[in-house]
PDB file of N, CA and C in Angstrom:
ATOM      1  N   UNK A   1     103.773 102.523  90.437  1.00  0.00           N
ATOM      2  CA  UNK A   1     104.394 103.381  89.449  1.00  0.00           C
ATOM      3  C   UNK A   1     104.969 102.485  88.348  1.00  0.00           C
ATOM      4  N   UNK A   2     104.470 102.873  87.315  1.00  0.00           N
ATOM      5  CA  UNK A   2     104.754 102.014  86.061  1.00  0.00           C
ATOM      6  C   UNK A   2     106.285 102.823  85.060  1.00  0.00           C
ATOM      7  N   UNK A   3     107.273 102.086  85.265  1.00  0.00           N
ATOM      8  CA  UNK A   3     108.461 102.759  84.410  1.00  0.00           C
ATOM      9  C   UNK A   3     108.025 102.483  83.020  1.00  0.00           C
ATOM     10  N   UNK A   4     108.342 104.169  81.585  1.00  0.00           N
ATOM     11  CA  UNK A   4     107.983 103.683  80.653  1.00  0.00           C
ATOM     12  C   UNK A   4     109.215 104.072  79.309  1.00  0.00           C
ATOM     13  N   UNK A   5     110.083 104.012  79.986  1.00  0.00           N
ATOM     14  CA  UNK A   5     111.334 104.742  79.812  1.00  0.00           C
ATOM     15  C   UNK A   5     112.710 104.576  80.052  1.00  0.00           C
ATOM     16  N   UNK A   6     113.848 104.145  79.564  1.00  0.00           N
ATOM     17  CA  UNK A   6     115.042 104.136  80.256  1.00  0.00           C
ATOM     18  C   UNK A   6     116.166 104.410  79.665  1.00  0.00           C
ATOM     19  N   UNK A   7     116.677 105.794  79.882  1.00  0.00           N
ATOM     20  CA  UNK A   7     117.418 106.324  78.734  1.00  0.00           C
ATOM     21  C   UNK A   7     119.140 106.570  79.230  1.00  0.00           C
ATOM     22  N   UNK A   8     120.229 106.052  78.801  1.00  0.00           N
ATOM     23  CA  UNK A   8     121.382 105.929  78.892  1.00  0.00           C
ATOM     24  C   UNK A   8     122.296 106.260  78.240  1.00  0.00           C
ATOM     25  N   UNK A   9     123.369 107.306  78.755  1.00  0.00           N
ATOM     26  CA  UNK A   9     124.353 107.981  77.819  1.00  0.00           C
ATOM     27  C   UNK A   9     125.397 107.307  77.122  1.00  0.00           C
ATOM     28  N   UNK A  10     125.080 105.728  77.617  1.00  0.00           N
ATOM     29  CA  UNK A  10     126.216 104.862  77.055  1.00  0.00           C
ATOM     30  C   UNK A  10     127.488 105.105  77.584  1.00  0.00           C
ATOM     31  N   UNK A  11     127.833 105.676  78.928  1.00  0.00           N
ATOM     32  CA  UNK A  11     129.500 105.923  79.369  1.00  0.00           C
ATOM     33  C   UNK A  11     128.844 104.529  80.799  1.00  0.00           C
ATOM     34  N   UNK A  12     130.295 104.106  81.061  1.00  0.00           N
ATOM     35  CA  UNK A  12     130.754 103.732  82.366  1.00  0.00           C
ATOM     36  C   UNK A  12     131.305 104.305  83.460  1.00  0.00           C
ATOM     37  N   UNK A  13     131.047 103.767  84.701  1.00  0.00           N
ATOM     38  CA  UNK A  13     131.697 104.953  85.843  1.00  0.00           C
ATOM     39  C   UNK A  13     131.222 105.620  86.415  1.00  0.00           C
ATOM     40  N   UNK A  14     131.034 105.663  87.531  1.00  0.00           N
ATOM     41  CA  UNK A  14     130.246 106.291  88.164  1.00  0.00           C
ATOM     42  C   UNK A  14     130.187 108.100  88.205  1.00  0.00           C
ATOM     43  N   UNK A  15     131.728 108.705  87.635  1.00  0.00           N
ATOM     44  CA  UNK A  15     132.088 109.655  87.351  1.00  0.00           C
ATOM     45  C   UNK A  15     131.187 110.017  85.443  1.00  0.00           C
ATOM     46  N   UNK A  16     131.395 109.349  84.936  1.00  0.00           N
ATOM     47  CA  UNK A  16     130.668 109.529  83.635  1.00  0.00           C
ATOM     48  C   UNK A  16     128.922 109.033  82.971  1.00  0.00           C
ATOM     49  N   UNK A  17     128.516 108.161  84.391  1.00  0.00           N
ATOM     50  CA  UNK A  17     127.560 107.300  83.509  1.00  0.00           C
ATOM     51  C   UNK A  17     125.798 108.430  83.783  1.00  0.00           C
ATOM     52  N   UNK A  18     125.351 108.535  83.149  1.00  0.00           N
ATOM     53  CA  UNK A  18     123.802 109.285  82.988  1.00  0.00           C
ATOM     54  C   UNK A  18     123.006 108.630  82.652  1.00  0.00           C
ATOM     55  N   UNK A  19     121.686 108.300  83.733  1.00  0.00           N
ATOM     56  CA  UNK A  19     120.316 107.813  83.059  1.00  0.00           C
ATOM     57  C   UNK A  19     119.313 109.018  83.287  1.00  0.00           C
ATOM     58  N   UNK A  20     118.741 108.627  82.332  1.00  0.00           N
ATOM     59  CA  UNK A  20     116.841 109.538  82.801  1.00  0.00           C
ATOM     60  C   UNK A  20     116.017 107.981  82.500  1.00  0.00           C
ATOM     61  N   UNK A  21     115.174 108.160  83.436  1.00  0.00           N
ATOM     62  CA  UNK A  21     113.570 107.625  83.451  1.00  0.00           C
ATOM     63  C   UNK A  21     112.518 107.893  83.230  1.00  0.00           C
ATOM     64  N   UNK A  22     111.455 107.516  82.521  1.00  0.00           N
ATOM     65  CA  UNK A  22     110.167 108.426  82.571  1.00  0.00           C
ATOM     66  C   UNK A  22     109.283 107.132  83.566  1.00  0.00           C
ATOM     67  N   UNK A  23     108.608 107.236  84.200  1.00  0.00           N
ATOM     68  CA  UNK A  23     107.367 106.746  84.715  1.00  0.00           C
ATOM     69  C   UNK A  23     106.394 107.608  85.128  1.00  0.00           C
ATOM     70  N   UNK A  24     105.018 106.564  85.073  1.00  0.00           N
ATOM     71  CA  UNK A  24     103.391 107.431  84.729  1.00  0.00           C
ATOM     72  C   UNK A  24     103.221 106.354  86.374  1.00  0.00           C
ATOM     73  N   UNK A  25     102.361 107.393  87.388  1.00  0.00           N
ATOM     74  CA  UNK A  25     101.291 106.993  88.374  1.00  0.00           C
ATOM     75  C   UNK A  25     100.290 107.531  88.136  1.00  0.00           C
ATOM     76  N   UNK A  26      99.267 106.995  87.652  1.00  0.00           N
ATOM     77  CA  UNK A  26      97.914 107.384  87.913  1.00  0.00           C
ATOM     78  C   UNK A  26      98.107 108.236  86.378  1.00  0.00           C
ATOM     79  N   UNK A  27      97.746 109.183  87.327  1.00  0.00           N
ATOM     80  CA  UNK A  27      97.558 110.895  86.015  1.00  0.00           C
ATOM     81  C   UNK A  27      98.840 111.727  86.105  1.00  0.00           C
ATOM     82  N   UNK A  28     100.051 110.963  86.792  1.00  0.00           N
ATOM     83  CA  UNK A  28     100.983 112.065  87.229  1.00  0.00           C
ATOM     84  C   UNK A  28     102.432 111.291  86.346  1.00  0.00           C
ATOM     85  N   UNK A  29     102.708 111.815  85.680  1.00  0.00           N
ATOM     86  CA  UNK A  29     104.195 111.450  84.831  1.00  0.00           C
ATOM     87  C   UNK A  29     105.588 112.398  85.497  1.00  0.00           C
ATOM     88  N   UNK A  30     106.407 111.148  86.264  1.00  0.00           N
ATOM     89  CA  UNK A  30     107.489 111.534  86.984  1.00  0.00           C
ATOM     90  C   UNK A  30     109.258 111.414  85.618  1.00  0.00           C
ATOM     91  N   UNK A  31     109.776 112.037  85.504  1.00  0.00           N
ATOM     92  CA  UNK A  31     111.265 112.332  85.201  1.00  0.00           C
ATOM     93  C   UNK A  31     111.989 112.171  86.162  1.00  0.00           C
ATOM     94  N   UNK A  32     113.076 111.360  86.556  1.00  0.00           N
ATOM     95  CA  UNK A  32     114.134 111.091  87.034  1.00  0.00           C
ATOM     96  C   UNK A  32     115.299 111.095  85.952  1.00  0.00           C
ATOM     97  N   UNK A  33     116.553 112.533  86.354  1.00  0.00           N
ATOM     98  CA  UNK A  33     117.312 112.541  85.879  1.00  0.00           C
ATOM     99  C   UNK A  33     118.886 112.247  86.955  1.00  0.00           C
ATOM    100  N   UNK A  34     119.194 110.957  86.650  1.00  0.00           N
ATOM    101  CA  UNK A  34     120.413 110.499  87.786  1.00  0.00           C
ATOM    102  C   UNK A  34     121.966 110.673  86.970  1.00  0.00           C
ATOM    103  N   UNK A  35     122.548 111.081  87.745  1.00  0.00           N
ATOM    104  CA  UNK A  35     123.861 111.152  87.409  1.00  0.00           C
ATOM    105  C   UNK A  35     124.641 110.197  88.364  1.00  0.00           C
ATOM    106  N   UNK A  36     125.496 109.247  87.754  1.00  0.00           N
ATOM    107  CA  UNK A  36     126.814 108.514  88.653  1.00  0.00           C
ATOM    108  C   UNK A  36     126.242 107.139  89.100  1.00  0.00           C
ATOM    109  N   UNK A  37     125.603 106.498  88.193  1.00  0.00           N
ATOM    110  CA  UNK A  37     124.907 105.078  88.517  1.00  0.00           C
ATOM    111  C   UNK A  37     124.088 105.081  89.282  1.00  0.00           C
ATOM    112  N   UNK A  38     123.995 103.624  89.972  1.00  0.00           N
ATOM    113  CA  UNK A  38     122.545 103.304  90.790  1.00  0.00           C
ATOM    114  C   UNK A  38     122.489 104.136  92.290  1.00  0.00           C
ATOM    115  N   UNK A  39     124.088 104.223  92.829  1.00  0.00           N
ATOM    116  CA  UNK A  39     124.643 105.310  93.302  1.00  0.00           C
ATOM    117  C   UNK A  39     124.909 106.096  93.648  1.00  0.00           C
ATOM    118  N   UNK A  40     123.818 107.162  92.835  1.00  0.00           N
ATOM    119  CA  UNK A  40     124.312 108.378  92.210  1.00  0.00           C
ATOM    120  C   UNK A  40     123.109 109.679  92.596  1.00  0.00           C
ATOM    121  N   UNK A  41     123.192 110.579  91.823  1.00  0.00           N
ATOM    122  CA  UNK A  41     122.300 111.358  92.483  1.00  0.00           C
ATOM    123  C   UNK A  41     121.415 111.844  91.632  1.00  0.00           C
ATOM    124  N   UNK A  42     119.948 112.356  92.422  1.00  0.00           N
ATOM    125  CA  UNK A  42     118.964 112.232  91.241  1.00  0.00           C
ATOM    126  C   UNK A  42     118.565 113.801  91.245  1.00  0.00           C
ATOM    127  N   UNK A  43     117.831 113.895  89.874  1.00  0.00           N
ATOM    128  CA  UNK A  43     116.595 115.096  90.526  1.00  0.00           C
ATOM    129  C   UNK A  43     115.291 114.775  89.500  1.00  0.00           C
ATOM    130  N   UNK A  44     113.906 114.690  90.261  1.00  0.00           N
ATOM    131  CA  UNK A  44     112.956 114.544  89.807  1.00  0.00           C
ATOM    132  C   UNK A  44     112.112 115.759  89.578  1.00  0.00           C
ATOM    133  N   UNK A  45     111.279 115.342  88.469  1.00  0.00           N
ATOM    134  CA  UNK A  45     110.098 116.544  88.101  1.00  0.00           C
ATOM    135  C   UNK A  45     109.343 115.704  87.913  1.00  0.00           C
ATOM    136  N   UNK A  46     108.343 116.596  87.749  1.00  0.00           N
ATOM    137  CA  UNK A  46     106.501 115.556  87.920  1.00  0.00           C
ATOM    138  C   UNK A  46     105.580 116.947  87.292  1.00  0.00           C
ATOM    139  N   UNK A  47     104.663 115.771  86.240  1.00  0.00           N
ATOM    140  CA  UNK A  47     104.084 116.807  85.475  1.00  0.00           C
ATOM    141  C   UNK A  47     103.023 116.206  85.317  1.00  0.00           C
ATOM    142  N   UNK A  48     101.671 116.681  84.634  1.00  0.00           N
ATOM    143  CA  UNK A  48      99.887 116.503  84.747  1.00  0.00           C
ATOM    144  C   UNK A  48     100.540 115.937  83.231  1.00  0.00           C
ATOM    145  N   UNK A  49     101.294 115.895  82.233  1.00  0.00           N
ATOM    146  CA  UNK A  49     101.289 115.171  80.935  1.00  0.00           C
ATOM    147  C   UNK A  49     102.045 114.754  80.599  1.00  0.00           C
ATOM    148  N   UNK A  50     101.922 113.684  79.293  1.00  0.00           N
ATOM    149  CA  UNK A  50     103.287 112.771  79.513  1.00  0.00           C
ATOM    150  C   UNK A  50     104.082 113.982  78.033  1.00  0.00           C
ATOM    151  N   UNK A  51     103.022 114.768  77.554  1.00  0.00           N
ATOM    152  CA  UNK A  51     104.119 115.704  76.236  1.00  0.00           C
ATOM    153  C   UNK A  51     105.075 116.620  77.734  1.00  0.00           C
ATOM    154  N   UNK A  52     104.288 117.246  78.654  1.00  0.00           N
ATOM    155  CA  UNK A  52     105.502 117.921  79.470  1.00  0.00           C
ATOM    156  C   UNK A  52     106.583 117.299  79.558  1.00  0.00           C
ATOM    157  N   UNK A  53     106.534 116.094  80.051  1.00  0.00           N
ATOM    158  CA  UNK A  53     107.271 114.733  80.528  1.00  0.00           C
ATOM    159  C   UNK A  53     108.263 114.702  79.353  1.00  0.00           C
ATOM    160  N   UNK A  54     108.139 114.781  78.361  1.00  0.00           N
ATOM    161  CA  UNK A  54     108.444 113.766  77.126  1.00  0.00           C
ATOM    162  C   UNK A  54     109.187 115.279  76.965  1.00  0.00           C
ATOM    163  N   UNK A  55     108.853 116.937  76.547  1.00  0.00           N
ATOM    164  CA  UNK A  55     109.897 117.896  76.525  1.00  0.00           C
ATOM    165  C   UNK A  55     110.892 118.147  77.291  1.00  0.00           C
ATOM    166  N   UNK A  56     110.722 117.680  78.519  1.00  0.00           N
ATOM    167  CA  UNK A  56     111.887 118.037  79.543  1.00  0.00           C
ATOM    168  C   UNK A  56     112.904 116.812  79.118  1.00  0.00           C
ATOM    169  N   UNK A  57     112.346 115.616  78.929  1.00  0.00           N
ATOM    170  CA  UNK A  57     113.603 114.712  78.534  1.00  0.00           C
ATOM    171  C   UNK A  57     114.377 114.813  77.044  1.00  0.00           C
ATOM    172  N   UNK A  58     113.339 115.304  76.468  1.00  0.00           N
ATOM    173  CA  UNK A  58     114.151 116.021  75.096  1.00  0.00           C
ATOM    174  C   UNK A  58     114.912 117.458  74.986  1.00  0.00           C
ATOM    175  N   UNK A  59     114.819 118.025  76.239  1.00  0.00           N
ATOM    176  CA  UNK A  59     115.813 119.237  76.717  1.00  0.00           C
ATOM    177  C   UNK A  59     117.025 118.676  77.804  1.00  0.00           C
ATOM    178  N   UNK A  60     116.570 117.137  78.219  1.00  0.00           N
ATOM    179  CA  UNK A  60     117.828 116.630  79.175  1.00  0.00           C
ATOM    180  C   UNK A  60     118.800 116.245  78.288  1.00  0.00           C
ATOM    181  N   UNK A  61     118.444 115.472  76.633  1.00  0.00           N
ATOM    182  CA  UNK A  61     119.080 115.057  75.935  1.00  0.00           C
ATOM    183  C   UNK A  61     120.028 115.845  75.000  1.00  0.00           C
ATOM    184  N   UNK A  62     119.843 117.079  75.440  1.00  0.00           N
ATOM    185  CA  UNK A  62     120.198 118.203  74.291  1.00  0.00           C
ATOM    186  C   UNK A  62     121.916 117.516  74.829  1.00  0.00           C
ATOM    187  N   UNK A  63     123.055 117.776  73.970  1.00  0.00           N
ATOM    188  CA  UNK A  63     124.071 118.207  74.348  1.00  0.00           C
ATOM    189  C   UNK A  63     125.400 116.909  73.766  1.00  0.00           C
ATOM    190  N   UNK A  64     126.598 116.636  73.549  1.00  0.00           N
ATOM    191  CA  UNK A  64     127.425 115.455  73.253  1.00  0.00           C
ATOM    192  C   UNK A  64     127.026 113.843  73.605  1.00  0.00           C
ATOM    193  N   UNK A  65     126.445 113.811  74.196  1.00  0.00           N
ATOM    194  CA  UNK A  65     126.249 112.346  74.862  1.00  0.00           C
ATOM    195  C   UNK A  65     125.101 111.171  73.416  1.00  0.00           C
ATOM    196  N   UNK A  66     126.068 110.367  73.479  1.00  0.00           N
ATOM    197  CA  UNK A  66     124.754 109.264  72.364  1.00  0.00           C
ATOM    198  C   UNK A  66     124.295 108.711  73.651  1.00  0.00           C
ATOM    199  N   UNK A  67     122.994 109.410  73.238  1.00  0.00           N
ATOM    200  CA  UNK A  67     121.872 108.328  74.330  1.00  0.00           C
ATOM    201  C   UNK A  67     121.666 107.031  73.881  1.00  0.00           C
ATOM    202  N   UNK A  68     121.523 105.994  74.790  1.00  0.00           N
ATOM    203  CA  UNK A  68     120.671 104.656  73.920  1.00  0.00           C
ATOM    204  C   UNK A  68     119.448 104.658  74.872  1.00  0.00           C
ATOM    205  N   UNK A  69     118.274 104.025  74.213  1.00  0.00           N
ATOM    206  CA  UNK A  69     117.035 103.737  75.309  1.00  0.00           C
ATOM    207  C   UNK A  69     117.233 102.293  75.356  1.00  0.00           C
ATOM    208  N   UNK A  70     117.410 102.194  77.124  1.00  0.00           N
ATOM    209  CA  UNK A  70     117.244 100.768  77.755  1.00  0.00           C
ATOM    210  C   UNK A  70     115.376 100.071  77.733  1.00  0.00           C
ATOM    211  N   UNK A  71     115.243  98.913  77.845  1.00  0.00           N
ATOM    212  CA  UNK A  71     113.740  98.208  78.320  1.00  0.00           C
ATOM    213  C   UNK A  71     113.713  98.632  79.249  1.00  0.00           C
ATOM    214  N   UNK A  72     113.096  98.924  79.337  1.00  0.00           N
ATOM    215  CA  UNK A  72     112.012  99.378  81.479  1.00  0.00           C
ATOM    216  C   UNK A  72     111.621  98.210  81.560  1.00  0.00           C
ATOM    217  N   UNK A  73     112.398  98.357  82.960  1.00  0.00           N
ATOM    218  CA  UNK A  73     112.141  96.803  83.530  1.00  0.00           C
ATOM    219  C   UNK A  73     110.817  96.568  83.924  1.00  0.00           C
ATOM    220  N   UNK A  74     110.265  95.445  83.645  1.00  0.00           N
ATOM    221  CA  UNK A  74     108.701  94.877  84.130  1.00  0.00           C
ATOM    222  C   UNK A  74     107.887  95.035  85.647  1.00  0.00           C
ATOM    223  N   UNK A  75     106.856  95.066  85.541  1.00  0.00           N
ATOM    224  CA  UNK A  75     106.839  95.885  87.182  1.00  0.00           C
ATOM    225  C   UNK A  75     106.948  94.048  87.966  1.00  0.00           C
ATOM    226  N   UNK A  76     107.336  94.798  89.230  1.00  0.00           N
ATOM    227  CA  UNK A  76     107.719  92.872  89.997  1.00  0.00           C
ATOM    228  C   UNK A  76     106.740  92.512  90.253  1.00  0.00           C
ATOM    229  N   UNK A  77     105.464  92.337  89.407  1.00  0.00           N
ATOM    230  CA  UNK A  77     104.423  91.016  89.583  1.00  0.00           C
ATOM    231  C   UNK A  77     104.283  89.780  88.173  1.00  0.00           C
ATOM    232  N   UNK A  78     105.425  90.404  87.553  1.00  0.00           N
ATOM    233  CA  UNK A  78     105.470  90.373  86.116  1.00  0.00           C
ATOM    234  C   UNK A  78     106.250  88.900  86.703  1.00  0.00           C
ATOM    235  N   UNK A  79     105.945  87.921  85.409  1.00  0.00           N
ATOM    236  CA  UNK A  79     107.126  87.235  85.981  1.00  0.00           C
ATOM    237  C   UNK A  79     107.589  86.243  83.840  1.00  0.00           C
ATOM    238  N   UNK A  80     109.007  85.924  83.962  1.00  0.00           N
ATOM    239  CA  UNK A  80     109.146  86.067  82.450  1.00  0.00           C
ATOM    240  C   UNK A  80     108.504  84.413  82.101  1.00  0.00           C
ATOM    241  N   UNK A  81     108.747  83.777  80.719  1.00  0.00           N
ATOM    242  CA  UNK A  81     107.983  83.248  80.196  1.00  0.00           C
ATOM    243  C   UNK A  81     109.117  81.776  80.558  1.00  0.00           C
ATOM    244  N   UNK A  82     108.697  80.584  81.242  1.00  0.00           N
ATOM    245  CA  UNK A  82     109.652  79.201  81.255  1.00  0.00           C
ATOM    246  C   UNK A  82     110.120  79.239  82.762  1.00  0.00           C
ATOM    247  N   UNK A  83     109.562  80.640  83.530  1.00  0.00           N
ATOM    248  CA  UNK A  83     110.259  80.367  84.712  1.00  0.00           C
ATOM    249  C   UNK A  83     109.781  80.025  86.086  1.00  0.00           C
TER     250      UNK A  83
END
């Protein structure tokens, strides 16, 4: 599963902090929306496209929160450049 996505409400705390994820397997594009850090609790959807994919996270984003988008981390066969 390839992460292609990593979206953050910018709060701290496990009481305040919100990510969503998008990642693609195959033909299948998964949403993970977590509340309360690494921690914390999730709920996933899974859709045949990445526009489904891509509306549900633009209906997660609706609301007060400045999102920032994080790098999706590299998948672990990746390895960085000097090391």
């Amino acid at each position: 599963m390839e992460q292609r996505k990593h979206l953050w409400n910018g709060k701290w705390g496990r009481l305040a902090r919100r990510d969503i994820f998008l990642r693609v397997d195959a033909d299948r594009w998964h949403v993970e929306q977590r509340a309360g850090g690494a921690e914390g609790i999730s709920r996933f959807y899974e859709y045949g496209s990445a526009d489904e994919a891509e509306d549900t996270i633009r209906a997660l984003l609706d609301g007060p929160d400045t999102w920032r988008e994080l790098s999706p981390r590299p998948p672990s066969g990746w390895t960085l450049p000097n090391s």
